[in-house]
PDB file of N, CA and C in Angstrom:
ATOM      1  N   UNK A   1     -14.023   2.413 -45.620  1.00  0.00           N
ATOM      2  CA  UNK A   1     -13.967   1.082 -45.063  1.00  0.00           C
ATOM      3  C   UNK A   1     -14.742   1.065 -43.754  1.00  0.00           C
ATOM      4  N   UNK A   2     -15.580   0.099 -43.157  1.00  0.00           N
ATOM      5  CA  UNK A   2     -16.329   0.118 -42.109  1.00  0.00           C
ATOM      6  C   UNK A   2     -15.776  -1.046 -41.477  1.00  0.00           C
ATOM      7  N   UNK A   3     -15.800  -0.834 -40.308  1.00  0.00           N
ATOM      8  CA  UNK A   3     -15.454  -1.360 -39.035  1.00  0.00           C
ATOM      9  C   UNK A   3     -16.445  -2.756 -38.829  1.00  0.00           C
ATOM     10  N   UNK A   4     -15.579  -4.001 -38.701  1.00  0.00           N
ATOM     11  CA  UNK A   4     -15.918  -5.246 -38.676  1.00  0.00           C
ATOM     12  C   UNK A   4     -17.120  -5.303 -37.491  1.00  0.00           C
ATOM     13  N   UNK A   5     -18.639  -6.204 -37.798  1.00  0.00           N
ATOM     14  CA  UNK A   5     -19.159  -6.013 -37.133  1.00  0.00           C
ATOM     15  C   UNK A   5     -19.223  -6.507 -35.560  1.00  0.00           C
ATOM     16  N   UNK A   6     -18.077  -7.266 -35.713  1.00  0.00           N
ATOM     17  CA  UNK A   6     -17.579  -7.754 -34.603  1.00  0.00           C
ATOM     18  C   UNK A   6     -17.402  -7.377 -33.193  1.00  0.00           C
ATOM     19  N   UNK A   7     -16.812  -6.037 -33.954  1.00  0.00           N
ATOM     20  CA  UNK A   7     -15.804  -4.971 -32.697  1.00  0.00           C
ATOM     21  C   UNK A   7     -17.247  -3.669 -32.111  1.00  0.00           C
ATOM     22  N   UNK A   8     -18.368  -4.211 -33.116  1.00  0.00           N
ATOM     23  CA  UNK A   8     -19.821  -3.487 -32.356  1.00  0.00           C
ATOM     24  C   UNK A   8     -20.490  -4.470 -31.191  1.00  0.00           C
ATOM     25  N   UNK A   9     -20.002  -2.610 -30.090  1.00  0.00           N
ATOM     26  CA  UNK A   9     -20.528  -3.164 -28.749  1.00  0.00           C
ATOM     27  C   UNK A   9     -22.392  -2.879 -28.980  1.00  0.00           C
ATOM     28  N   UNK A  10     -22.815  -3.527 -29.015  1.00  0.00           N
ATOM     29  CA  UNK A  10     -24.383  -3.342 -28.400  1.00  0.00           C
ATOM     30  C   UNK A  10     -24.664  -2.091 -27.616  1.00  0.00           C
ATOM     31  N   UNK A  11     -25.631  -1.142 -27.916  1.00  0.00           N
ATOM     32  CA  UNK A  11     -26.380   0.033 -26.884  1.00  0.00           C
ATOM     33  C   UNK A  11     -26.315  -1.030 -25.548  1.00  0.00           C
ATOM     34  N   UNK A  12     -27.481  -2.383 -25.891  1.00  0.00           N
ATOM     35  CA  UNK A  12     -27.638  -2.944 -24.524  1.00  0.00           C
ATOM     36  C   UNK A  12     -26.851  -3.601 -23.297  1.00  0.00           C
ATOM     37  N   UNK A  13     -25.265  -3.585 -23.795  1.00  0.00           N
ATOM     38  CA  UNK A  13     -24.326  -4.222 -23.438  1.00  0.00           C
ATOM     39  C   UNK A  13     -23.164  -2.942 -22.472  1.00  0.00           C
ATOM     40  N   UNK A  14     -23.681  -1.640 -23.078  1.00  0.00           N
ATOM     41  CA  UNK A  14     -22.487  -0.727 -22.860  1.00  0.00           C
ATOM     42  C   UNK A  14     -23.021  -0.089 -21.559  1.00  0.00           C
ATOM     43  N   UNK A  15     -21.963  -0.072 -20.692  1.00  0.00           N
ATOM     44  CA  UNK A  15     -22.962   0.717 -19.198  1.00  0.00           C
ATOM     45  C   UNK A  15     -22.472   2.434 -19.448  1.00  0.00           C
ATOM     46  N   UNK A  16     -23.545   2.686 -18.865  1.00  0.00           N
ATOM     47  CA  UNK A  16     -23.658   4.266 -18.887  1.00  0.00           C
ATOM     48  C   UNK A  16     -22.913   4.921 -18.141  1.00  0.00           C
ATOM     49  N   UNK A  17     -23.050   4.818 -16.919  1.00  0.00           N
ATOM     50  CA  UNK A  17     -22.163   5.891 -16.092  1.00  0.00           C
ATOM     51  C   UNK A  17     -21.279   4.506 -14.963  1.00  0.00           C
ATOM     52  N   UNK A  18     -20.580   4.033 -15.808  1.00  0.00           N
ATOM     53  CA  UNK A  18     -19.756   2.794 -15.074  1.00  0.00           C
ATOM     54  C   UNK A  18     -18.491   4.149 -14.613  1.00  0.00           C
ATOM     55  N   UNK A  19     -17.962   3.177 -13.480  1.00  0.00           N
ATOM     56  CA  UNK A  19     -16.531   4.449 -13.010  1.00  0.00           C
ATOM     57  C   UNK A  19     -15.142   3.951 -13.949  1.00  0.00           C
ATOM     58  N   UNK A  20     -14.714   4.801 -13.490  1.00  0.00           N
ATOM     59  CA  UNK A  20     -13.071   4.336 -14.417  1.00  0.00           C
ATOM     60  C   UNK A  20     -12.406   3.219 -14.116  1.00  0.00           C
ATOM     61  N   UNK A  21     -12.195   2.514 -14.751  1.00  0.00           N
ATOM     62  CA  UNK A  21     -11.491   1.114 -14.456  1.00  0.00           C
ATOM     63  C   UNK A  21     -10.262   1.329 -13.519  1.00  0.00           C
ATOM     64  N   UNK A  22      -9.993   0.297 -12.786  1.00  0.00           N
ATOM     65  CA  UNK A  22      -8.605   0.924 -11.933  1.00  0.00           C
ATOM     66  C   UNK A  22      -7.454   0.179 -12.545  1.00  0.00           C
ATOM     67  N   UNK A  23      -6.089   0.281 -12.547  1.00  0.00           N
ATOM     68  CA  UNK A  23      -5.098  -0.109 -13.286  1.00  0.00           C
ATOM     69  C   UNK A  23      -4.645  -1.681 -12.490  1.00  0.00           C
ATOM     70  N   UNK A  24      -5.513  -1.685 -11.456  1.00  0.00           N
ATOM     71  CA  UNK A  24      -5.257  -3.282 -11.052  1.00  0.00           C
ATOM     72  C   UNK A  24      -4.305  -2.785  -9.680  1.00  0.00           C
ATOM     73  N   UNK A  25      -3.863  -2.021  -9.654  1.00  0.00           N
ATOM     74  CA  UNK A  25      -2.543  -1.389  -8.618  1.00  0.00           C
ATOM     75  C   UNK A  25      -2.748  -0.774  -7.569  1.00  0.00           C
ATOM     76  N   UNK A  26      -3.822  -0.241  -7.567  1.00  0.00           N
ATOM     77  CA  UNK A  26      -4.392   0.684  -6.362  1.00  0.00           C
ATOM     78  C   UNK A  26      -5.951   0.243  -6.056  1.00  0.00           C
ATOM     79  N   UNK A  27      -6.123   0.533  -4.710  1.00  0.00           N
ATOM     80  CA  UNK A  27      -6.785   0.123  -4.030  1.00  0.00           C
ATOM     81  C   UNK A  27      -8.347   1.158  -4.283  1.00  0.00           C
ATOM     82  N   UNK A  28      -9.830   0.808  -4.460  1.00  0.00           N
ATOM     83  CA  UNK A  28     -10.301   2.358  -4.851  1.00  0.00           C
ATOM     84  C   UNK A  28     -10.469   3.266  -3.645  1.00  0.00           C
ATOM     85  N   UNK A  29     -10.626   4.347  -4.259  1.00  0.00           N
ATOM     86  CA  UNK A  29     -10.601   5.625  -2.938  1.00  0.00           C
ATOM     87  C   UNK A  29     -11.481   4.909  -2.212  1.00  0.00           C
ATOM     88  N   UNK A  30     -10.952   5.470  -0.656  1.00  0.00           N
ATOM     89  CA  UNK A  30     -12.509   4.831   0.160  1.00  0.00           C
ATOM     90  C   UNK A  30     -13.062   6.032   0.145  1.00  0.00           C
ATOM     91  N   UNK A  31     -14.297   6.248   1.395  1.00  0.00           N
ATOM     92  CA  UNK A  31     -15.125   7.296   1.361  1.00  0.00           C
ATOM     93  C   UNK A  31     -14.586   7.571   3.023  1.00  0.00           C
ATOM     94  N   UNK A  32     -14.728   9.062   3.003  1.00  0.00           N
ATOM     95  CA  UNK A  32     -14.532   9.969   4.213  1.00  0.00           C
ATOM     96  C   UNK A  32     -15.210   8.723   5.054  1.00  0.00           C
ATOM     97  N   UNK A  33     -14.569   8.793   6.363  1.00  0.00           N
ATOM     98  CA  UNK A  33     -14.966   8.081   7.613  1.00  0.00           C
ATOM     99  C   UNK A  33     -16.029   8.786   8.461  1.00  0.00           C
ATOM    100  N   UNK A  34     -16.979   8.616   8.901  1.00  0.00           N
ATOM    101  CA  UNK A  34     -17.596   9.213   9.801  1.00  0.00           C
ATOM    102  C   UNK A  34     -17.394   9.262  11.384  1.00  0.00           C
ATOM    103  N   UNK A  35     -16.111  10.047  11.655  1.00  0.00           N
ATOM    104  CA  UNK A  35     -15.959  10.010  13.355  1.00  0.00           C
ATOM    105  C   UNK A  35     -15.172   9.075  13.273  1.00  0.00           C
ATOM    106  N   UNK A  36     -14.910   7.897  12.847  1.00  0.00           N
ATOM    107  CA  UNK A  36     -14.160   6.974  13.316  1.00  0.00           C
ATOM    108  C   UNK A  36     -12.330   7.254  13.324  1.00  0.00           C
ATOM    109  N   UNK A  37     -11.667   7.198  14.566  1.00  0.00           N
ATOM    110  CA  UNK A  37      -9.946   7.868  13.835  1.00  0.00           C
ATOM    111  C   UNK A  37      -9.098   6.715  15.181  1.00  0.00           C
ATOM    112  N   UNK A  38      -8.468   6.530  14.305  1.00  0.00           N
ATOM    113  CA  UNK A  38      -7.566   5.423  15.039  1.00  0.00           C
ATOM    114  C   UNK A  38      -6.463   6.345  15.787  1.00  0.00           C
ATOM    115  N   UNK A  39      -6.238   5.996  17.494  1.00  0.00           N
ATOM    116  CA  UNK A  39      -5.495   6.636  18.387  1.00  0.00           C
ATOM    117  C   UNK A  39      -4.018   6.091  17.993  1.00  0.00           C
ATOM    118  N   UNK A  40      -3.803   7.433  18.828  1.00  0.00           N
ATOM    119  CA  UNK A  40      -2.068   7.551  18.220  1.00  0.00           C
ATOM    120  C   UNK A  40      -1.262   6.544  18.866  1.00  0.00           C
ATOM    121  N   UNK A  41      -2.041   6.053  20.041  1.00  0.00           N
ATOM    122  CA  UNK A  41      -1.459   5.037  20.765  1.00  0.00           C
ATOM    123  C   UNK A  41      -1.290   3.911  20.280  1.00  0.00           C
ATOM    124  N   UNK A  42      -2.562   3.231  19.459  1.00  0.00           N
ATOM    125  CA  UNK A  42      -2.474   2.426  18.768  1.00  0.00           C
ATOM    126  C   UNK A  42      -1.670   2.125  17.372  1.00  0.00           C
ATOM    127  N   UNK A  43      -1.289   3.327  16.811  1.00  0.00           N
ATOM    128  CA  UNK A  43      -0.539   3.377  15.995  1.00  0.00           C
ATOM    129  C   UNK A  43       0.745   3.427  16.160  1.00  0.00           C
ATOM    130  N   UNK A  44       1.014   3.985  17.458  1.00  0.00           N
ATOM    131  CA  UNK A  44       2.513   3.548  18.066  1.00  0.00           C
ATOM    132  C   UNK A  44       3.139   2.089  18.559  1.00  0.00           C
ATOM    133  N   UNK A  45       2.215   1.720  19.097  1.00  0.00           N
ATOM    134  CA  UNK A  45       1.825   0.265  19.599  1.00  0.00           C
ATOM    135  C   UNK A  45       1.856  -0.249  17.966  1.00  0.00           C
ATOM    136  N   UNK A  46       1.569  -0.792  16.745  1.00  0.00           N
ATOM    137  CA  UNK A  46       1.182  -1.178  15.795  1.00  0.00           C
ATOM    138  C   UNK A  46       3.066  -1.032  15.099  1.00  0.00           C
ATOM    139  N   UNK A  47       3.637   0.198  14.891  1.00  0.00           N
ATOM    140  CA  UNK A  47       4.969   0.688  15.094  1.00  0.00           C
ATOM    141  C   UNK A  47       5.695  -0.248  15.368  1.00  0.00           C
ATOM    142  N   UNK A  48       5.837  -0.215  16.642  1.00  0.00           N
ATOM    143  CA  UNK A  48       6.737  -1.453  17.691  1.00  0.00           C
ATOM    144  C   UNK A  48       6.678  -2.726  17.254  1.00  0.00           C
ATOM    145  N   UNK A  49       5.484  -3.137  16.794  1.00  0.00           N
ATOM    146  CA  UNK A  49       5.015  -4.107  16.578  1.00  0.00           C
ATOM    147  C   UNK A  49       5.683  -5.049  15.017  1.00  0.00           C
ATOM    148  N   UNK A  50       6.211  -4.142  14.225  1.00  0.00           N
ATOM    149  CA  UNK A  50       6.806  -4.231  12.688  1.00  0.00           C
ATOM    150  C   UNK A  50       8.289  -3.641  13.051  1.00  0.00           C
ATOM    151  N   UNK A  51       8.520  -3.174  13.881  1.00  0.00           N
ATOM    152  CA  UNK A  51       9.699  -2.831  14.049  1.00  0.00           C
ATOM    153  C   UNK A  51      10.454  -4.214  14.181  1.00  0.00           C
ATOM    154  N   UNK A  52       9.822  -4.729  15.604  1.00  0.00           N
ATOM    155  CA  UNK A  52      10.347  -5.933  16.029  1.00  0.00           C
ATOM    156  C   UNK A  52      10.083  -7.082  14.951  1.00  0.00           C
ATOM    157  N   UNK A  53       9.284  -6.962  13.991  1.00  0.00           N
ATOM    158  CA  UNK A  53       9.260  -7.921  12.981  1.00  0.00           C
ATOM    159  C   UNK A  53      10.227  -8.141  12.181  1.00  0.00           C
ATOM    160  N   UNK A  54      10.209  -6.561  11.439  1.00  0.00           N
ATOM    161  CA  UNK A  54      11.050  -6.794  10.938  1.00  0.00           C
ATOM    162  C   UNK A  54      12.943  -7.015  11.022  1.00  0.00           C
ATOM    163  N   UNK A  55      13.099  -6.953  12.526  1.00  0.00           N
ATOM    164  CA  UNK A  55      14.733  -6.641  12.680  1.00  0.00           C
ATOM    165  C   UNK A  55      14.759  -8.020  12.833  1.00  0.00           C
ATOM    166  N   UNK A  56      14.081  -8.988  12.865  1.00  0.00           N
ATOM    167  CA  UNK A  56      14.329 -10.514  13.721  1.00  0.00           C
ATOM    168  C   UNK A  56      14.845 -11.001  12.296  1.00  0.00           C
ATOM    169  N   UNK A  57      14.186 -10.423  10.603  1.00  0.00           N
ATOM    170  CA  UNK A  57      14.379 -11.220   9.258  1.00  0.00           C
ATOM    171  C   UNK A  57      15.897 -10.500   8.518  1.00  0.00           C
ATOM    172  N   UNK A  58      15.974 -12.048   8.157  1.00  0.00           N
ATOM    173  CA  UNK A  58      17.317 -11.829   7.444  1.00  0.00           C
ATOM    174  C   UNK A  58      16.704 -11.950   6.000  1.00  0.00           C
ATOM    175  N   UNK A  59      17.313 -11.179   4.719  1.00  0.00           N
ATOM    176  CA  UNK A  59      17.646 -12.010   3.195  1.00  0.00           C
ATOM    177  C   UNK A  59      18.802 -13.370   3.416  1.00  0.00           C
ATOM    178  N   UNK A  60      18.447 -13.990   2.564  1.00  0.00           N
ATOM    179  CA  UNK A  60      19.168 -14.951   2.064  1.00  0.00           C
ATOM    180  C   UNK A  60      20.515 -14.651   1.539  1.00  0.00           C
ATOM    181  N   UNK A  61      21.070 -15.045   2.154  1.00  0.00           N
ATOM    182  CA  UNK A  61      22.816 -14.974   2.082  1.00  0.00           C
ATOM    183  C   UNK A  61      23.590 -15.335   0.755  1.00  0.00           C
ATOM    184  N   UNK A  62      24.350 -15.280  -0.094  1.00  0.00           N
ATOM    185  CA  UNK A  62      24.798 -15.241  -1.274  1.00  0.00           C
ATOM    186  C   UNK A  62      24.327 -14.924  -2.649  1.00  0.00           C
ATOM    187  N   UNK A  63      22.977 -14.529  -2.625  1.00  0.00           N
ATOM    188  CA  UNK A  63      22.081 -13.733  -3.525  1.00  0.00           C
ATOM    189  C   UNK A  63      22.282 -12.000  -3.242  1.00  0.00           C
ATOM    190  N   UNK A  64      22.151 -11.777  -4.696  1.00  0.00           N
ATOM    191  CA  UNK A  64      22.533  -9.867  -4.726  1.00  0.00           C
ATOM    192  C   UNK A  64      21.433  -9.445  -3.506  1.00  0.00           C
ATOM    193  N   UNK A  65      20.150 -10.291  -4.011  1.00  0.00           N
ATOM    194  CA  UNK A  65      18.890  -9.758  -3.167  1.00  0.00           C
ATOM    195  C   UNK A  65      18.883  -9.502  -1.792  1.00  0.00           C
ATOM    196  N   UNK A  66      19.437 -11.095  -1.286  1.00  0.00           N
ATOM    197  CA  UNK A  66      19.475 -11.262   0.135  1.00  0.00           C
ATOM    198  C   UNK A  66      20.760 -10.214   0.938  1.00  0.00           C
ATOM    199  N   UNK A  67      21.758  -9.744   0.203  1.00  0.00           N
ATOM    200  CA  UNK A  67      23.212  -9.524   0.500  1.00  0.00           C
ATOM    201  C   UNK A  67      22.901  -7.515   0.325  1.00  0.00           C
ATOM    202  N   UNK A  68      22.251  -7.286  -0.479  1.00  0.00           N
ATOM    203  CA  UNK A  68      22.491  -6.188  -0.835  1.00  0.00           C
ATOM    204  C   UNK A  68      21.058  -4.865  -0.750  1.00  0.00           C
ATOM    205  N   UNK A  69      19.747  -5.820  -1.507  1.00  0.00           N
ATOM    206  CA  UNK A  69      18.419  -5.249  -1.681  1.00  0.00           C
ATOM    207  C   UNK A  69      17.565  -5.583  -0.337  1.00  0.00           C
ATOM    208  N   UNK A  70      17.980  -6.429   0.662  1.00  0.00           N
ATOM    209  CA  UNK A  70      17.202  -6.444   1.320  1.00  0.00           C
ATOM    210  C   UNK A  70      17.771  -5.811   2.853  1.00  0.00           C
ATOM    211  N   UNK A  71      18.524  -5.934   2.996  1.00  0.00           N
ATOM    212  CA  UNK A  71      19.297  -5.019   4.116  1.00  0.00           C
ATOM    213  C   UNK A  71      18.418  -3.350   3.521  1.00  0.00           C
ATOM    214  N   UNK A  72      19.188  -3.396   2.669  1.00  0.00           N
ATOM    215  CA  UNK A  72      18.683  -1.322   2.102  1.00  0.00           C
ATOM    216  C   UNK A  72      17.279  -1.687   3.068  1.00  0.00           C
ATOM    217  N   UNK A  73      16.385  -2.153   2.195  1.00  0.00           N
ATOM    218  CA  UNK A  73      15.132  -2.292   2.103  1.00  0.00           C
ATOM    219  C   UNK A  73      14.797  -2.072   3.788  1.00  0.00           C
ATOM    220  N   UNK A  74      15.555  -3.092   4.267  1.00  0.00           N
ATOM    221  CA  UNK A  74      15.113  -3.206   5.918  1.00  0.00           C
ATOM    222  C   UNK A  74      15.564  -1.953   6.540  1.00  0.00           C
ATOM    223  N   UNK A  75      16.604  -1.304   6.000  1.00  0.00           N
ATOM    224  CA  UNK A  75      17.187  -0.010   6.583  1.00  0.00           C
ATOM    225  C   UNK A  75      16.402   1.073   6.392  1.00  0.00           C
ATOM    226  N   UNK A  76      15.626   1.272   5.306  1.00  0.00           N
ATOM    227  CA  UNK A  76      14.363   2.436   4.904  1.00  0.00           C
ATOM    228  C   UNK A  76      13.197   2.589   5.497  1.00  0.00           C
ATOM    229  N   UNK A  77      12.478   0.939   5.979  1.00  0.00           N
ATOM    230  CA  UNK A  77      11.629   0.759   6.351  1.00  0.00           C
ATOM    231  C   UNK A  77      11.517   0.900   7.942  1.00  0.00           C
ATOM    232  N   UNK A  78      13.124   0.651   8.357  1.00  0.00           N
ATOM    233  CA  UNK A  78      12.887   1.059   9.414  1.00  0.00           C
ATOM    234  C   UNK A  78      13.227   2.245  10.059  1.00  0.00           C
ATOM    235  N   UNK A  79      14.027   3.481   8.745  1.00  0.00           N
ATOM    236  CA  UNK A  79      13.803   4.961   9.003  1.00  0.00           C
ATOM    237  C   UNK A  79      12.353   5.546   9.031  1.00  0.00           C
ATOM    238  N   UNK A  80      11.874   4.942   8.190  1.00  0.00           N
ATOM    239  CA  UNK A  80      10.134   5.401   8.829  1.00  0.00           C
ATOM    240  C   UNK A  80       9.262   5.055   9.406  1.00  0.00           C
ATOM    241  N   UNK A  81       9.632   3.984   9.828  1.00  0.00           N
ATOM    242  CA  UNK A  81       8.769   3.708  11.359  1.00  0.00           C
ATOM    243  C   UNK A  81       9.837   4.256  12.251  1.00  0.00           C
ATOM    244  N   UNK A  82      10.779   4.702  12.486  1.00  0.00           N
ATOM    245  CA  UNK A  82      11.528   5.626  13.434  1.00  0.00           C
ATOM    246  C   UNK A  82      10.728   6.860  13.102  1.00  0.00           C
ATOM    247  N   UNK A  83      10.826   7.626  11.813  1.00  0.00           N
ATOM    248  CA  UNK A  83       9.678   9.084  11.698  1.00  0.00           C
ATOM    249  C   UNK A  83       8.239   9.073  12.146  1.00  0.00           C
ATOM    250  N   UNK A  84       7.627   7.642  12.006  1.00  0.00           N
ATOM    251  CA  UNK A  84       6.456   7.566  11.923  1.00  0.00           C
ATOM    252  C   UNK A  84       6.320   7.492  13.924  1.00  0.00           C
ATOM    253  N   UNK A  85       7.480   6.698  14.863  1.00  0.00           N
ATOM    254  CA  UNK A  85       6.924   6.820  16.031  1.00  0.00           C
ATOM    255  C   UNK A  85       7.429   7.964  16.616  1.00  0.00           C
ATOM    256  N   UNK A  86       8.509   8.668  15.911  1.00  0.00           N
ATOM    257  CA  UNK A  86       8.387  10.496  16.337  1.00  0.00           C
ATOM    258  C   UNK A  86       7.377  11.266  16.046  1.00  0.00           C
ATOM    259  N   UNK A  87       6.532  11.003  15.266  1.00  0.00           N
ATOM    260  CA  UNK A  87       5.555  11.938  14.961  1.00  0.00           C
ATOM    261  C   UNK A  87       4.644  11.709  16.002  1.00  0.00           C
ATOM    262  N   UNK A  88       4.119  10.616  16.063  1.00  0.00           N
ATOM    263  CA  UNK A  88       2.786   9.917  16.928  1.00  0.00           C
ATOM    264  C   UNK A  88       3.171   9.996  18.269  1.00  0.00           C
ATOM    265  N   UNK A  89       4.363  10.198  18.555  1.00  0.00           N
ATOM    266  CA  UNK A  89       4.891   9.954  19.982  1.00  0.00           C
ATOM    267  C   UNK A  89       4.637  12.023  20.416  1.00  0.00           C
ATOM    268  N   UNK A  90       4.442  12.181  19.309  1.00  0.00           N
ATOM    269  CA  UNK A  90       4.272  14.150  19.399  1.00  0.00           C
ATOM    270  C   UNK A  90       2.690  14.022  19.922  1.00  0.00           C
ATOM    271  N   UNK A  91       2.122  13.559  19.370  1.00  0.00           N
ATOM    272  CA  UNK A  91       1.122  14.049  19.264  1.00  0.00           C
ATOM    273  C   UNK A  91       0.171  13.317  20.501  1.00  0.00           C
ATOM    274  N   UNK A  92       0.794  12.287  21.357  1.00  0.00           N
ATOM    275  CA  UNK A  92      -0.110  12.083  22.567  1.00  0.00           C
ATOM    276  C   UNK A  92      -0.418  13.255  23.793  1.00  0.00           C
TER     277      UNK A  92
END
């Protein structure tokens, strides 16, 4: 049985050395930076900055989400920006 001619891609249609499609989810690799590196200061500063964002937001009150998933959520996020300004706070 042969394959409907339908589902034939064209030689002229098919790219040769195309890269791998990405799953839609991730961002593509970038490329090594040349010299450029963001100070630790600024990244501490940047820290503070989401810290205080995020402690000011509440979830919505009588939803599982608001009552239960978003507290966690706010509680994780802000164990690692606590790790993240111990680390950076090392390294000035």
């Amino acid at each position: 049985m042969t394959p409907c001619f339908c589902l034939h891609i064209p030689a002229s249609h098919q790219h040769r050395s195309s890269p791998p499609a990405s799953n839609g989810m991730l961002p593509p690799a970038s490329k090594p930076g040349r010299g450029k590196t963001t100070a630790a200061a600024t990244l501490l500063d940047l820290t503070k900055d989401a810290e205080i964002a995020i402690s000011c937001r509440k979830g919505r009150s009588g939803t599982a989400a608001g009552d239960v998933a978003f507290p966690k959520g706010k509680e994780n996020l802000a164990s690692v920006l606590k790790r993240y300004k111990r680390r950076l706070s090392n390294r000035q």
